[in-house]
N, C-alpha and C. Protein backbone atom coordinates (compact mmCIF):
# COMPACT_ATOMS: atom_id res chain seq x y z
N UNK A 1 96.13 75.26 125.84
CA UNK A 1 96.37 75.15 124.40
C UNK A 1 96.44 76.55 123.77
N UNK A 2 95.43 77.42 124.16
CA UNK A 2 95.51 78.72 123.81
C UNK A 2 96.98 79.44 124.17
N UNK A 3 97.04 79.46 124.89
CA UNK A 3 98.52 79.82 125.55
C UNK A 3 99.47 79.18 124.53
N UNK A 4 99.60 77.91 124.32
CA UNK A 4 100.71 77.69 124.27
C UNK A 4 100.59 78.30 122.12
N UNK A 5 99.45 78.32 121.88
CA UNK A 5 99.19 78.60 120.26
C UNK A 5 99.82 80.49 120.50
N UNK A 6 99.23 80.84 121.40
CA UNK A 6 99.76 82.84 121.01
C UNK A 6 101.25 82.67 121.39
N UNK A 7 101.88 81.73 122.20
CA UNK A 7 103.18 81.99 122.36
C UNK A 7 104.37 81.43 121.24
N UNK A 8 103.13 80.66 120.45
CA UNK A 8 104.20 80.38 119.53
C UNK A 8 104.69 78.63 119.74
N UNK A 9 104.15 78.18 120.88
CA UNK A 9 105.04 76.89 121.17
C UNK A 9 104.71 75.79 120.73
N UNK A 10 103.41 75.91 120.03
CA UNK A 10 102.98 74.70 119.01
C UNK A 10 101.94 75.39 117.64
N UNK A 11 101.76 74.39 116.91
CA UNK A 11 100.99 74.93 115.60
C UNK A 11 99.38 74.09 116.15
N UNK A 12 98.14 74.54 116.26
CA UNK A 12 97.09 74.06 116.19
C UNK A 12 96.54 73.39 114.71
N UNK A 13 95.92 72.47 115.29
CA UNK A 13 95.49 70.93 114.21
C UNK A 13 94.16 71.95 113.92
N UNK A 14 93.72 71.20 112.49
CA UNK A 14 92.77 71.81 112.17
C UNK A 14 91.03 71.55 112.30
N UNK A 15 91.54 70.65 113.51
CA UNK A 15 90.13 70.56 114.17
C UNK A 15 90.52 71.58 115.86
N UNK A 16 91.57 72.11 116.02
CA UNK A 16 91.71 72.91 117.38
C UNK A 16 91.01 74.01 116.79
N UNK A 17 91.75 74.67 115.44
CA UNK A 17 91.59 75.77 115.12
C UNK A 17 89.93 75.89 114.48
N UNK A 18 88.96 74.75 114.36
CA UNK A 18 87.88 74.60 113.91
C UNK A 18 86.95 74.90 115.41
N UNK A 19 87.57 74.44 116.30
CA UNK A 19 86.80 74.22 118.16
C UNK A 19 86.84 76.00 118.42
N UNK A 20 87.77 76.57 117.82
CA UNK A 20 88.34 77.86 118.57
C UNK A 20 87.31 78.94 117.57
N UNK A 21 87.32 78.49 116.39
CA UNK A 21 86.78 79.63 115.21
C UNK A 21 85.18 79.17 115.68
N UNK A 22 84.60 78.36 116.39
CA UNK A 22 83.57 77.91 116.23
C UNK A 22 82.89 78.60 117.70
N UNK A 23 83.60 78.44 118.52
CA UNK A 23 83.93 79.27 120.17
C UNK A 23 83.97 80.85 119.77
N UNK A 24 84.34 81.36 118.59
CA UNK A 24 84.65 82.67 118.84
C UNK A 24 83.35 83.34 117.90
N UNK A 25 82.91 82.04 117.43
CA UNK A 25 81.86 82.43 116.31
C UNK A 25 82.69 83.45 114.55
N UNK A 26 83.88 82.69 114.24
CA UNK A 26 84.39 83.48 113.33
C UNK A 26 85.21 82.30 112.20
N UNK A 27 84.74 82.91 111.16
CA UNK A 27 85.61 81.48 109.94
C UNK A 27 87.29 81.08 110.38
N UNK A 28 87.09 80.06 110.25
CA UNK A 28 88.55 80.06 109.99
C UNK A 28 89.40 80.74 109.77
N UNK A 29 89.10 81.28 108.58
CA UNK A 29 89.78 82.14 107.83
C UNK A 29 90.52 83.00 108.42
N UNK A 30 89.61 83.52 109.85
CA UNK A 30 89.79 85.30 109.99
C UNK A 30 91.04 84.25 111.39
N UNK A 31 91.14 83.35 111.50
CA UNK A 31 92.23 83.04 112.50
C UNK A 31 93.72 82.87 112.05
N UNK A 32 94.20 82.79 110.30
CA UNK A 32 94.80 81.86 110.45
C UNK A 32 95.20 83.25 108.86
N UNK A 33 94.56 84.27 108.76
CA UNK A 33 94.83 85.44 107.65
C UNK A 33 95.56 86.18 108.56
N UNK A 34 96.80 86.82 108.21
CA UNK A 34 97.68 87.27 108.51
C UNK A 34 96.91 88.82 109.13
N UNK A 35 97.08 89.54 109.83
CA UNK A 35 96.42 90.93 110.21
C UNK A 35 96.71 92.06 109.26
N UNK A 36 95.61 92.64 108.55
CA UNK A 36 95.51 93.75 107.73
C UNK A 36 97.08 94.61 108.47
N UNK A 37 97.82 95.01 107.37
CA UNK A 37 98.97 95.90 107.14
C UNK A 37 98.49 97.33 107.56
N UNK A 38 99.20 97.95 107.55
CA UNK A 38 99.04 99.94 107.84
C UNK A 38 99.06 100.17 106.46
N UNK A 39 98.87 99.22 105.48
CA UNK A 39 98.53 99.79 103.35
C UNK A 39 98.01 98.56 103.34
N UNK A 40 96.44 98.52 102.85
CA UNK A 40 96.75 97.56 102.12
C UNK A 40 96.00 98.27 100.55
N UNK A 41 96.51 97.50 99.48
CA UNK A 41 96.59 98.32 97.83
C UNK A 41 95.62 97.39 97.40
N UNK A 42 94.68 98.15 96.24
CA UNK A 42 93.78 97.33 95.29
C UNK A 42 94.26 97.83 94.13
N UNK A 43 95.23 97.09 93.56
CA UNK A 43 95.06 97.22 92.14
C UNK A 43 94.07 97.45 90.94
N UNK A 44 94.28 98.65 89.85
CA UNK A 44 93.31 98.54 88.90
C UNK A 44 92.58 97.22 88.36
N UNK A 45 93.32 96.70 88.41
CA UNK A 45 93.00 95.35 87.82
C UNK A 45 92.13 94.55 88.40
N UNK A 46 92.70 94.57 89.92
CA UNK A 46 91.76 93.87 90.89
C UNK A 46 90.07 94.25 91.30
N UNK A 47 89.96 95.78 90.63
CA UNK A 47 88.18 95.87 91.19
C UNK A 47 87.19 95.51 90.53
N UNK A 48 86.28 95.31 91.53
CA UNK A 48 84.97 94.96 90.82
C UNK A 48 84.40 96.19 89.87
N UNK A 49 83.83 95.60 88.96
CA UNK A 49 83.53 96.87 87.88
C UNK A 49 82.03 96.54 87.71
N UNK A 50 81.43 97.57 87.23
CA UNK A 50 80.24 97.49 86.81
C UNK A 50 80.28 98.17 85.68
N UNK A 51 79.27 98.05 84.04
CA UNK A 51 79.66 98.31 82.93
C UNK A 51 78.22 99.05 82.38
N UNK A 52 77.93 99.97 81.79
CA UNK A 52 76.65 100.57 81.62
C UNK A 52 76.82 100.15 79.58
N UNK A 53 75.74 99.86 78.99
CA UNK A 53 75.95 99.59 78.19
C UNK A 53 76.51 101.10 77.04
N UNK A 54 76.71 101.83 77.56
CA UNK A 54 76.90 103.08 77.06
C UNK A 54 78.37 103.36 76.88
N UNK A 55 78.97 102.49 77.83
CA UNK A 55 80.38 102.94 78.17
C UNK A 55 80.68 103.31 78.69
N UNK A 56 79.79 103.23 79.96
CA UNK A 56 80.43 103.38 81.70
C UNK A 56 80.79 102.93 82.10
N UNK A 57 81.72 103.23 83.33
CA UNK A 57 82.32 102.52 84.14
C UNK A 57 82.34 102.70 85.81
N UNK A 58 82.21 102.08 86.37
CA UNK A 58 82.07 102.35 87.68
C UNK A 58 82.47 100.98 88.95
N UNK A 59 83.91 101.35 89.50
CA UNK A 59 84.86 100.26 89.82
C UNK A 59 84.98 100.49 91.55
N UNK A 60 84.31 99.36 92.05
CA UNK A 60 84.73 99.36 93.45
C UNK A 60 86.47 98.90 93.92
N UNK A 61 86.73 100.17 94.47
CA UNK A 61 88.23 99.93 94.26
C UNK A 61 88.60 99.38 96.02
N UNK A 62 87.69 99.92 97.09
CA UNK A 62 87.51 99.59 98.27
C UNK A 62 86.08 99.23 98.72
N UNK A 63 86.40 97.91 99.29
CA UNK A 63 85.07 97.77 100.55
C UNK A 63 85.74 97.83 102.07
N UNK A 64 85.80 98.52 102.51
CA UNK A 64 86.26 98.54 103.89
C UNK A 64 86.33 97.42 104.91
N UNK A 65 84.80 97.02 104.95
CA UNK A 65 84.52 95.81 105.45
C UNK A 65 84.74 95.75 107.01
N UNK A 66 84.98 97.37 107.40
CA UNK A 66 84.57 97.37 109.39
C UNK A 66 83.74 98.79 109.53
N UNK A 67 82.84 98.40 110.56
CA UNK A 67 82.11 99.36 110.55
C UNK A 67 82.79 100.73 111.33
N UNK A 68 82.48 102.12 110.80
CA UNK A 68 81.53 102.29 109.87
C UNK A 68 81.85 101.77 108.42
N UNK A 69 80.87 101.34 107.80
CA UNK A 69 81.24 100.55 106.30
C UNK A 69 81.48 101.60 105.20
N UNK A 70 82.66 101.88 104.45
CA UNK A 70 82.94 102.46 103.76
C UNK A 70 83.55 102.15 102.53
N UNK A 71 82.51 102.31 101.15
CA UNK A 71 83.47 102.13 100.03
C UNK A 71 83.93 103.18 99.21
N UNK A 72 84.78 102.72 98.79
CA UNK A 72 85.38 104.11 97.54
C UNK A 72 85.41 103.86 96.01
N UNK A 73 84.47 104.16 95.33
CA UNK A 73 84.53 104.07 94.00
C UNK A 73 84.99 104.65 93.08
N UNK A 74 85.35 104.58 91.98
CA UNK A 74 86.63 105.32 90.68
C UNK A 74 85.60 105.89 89.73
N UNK A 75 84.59 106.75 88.93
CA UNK A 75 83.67 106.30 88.06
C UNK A 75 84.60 107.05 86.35
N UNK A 76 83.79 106.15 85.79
CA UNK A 76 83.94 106.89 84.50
C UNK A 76 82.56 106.81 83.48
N UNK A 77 82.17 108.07 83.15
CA UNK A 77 81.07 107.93 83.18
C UNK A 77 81.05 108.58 81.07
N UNK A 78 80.84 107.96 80.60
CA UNK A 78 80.94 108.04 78.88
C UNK A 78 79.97 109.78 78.66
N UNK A 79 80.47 110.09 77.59
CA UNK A 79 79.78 111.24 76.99
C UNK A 79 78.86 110.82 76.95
N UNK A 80 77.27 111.66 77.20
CA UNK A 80 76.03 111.30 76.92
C UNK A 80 75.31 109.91 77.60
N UNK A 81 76.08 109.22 78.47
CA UNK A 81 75.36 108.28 79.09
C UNK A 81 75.39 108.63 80.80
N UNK A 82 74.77 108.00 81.41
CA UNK A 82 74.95 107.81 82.73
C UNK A 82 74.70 106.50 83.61
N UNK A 83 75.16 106.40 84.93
CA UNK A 83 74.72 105.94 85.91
C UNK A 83 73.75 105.70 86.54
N UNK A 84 72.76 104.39 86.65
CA UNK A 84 71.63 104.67 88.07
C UNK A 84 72.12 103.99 88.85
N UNK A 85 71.53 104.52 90.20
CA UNK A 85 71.49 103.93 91.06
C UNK A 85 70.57 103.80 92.28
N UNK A 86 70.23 102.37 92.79
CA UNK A 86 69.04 102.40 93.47
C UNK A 86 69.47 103.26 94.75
N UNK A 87 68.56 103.29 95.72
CA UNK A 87 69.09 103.83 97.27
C UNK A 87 69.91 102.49 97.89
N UNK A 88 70.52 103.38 98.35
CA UNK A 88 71.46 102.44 99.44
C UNK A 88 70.53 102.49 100.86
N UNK A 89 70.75 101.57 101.84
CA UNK A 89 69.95 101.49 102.76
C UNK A 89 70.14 103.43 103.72
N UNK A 90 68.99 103.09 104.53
CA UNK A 90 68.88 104.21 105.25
C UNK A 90 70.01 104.78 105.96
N UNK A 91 69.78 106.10 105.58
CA UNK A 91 71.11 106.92 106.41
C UNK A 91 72.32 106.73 105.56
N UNK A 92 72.63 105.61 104.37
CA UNK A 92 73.84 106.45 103.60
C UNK A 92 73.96 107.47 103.11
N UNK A 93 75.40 108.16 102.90
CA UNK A 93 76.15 109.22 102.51
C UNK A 93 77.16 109.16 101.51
N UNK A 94 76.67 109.73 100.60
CA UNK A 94 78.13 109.50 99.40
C UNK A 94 78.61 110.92 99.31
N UNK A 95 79.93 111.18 98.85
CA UNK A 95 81.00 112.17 98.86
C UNK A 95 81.75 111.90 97.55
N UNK A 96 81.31 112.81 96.50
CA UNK A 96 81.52 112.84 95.37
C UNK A 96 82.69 113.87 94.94
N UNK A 97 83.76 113.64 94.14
CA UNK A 97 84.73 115.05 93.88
C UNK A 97 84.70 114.63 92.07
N UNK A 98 84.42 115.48 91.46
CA UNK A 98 84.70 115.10 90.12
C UNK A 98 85.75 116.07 89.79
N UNK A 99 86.59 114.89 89.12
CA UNK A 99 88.07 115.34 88.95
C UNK A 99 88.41 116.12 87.36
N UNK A 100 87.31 115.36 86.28
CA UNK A 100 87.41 116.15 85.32
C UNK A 100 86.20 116.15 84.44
N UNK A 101 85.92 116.96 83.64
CA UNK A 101 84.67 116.58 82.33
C UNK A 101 83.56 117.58 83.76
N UNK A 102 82.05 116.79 82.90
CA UNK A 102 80.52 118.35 83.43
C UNK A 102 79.81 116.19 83.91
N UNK A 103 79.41 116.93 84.81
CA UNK A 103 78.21 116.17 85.40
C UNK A 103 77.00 116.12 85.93
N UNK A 104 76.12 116.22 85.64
CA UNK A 104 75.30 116.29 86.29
C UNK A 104 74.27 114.87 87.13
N UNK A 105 73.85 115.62 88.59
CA UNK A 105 73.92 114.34 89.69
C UNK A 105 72.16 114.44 89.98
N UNK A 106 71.48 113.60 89.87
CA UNK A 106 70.56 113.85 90.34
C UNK A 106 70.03 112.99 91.12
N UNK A 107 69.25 113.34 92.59
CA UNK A 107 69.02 112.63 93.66
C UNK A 107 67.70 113.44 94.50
N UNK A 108 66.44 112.52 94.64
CA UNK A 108 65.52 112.83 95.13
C UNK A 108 64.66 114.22 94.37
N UNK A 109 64.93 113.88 92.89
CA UNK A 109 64.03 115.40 92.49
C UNK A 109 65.05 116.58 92.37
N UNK A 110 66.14 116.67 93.20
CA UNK A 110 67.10 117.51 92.99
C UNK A 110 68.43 117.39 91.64
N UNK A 111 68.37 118.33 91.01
CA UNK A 111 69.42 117.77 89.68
C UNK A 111 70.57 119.33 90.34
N UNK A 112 71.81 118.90 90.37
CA UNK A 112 73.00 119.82 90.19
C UNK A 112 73.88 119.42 89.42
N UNK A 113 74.33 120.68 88.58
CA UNK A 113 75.84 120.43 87.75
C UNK A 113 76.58 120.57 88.22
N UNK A 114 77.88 119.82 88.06
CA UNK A 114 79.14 120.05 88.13
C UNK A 114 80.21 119.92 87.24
N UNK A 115 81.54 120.49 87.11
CA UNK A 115 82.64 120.58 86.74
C UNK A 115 83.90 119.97 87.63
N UNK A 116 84.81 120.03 86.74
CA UNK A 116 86.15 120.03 87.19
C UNK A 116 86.86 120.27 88.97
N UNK A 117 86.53 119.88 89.60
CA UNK A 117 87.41 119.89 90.96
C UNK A 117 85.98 120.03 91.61
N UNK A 118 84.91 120.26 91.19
CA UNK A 118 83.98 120.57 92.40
C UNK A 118 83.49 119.20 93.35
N UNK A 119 83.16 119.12 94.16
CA UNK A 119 82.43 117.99 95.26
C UNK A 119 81.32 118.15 95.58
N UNK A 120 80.89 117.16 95.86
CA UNK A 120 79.58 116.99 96.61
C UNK A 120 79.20 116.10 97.44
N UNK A 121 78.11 116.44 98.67
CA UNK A 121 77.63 115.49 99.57
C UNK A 121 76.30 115.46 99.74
N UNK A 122 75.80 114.52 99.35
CA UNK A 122 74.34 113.95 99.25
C UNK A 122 73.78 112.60 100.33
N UNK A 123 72.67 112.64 99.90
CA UNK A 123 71.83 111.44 100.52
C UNK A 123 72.17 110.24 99.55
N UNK A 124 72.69 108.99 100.14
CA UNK A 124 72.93 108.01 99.17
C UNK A 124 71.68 106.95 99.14
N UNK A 125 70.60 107.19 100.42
CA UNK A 125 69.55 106.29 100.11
C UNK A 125 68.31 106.86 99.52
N UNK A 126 68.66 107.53 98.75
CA UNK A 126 67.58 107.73 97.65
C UNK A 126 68.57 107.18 96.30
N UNK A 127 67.44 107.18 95.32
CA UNK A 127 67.51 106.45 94.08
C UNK A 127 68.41 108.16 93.43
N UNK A 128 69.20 107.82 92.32
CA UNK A 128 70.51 108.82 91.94
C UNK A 128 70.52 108.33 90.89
N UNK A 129 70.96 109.36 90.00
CA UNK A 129 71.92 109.22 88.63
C UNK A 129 72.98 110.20 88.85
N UNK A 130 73.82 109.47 87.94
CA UNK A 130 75.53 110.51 87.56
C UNK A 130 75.10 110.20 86.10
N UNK A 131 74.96 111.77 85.45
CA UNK A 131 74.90 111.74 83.90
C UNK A 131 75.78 112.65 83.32
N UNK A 132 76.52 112.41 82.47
CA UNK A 132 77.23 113.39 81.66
C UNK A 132 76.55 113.94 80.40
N UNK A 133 76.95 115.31 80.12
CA UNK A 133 76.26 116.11 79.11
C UNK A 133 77.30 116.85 78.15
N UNK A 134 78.48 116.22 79.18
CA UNK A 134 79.26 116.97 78.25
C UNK A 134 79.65 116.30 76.82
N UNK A 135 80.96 116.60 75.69
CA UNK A 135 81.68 115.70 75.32
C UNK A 135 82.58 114.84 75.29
N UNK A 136 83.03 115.08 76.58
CA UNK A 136 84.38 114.21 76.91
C UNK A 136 83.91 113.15 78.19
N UNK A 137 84.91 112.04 78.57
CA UNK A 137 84.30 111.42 79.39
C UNK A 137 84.79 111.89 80.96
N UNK A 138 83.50 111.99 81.81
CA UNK A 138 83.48 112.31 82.99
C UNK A 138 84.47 111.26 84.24
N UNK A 139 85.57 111.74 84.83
CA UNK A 139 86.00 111.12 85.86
C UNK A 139 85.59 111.58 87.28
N UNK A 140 85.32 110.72 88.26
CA UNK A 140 84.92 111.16 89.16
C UNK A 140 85.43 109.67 90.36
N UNK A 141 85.35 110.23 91.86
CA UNK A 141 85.61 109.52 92.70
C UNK A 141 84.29 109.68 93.87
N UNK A 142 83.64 108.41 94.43
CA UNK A 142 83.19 108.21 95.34
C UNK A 142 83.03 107.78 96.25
N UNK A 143 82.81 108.12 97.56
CA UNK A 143 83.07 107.48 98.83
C UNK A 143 81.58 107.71 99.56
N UNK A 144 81.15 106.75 99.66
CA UNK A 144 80.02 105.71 100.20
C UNK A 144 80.14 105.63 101.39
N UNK A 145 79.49 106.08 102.58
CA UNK A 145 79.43 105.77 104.04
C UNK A 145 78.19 105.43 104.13
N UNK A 146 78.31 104.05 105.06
CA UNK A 146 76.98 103.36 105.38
C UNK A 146 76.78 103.49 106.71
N UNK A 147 75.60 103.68 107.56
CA UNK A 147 75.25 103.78 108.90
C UNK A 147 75.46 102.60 109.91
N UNK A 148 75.41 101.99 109.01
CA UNK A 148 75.86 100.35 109.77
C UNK A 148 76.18 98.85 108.87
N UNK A 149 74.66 98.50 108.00
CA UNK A 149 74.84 97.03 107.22
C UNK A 149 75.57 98.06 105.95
N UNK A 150 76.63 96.77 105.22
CA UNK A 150 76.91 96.97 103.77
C UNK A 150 75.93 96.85 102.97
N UNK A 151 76.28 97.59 101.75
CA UNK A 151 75.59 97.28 100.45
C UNK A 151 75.62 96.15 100.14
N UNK A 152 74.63 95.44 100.51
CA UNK A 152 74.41 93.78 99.89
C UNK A 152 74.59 93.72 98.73
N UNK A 153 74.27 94.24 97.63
CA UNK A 153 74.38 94.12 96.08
C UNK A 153 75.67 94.07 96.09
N UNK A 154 77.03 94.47 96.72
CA UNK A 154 78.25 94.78 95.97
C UNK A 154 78.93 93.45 96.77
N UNK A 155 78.48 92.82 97.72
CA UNK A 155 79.53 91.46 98.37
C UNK A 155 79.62 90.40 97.73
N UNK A 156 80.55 90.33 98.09
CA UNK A 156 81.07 89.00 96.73
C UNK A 156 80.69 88.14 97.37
N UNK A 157 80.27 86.89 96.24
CA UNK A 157 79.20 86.21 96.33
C UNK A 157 79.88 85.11 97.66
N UNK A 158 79.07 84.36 97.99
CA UNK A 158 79.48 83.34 99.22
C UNK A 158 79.76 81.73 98.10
């Protein structure tokens, strides 16, 4: 039956394809979803956002979703407000480039400023803020590497 399903020579019923996803230990889903492209695009529209009552913004634009687990976030971070954030599990790494506006990042007791084009690489499982001091609003991009499990807080719900 397997054979004759990869060659194309019949369509599997949806109790074959239930025997097979159940044999391989994998949803349905992942049998019968077409195979990730060489692009695939997240629209603005499409990310998850998170909203600071200040007038932040901070938009998961990627979850990678194979290990190593990697997301990439968009931030926008309002004049005079900021970001917290708890630790991410042990051994994450975030990779910060702020693209425009003053920021300042603080993580584990350590506070640094930044500007315009500069980057940074920190410990992501300690507890962090991204605060702006300036007047304009801060843009910035982040990329999140996890050692192994995802950030549970950011998976969409089951």
């Amino acid at each position: 039956m397997l054979q004759q399903i990869e060659t194309a020579r019949t369509n599997p019923s949806v109790g074959t394809l239930a025997r097979i996803a159940a044999t391989l230990a994998v949803p349905i889903g992942d049998l019968v979803s077409p195979p990730p492209g060489l692009v695939d695009v997240v629209r603005r529209g499409e990310a998850t956002v998170r909203r600071t009552a200040g007038g932040s913004e901070a938009r998961l634009l990627i979850n990678d979703g194979h290990a190593p687990f990697v997301e990439l976030w968009d931030f926008a971070v309002a004049a005079g407000d900021e970001i917290r954030s708890d630790g991410h599990p042990t051994g994450a790494r975030e990779l910060l480039l702020l693209h425009s506006g003053e920021l300042t990042v603080e993580v584990g007791g350590t506070q640094v400023g930044l500007g315009p084009g500069d980057g940074l690489r920190m410990r992501g499982d300690r507890s962090h803020t991204y605060a702006n001091p300036g007047l304009e609003t801060a843009h910035l991009s982040i990329t999140v590497v996890y050692p192994g499990d995802r950030d549970r807080r950011y998976l969409p719900p089951d």
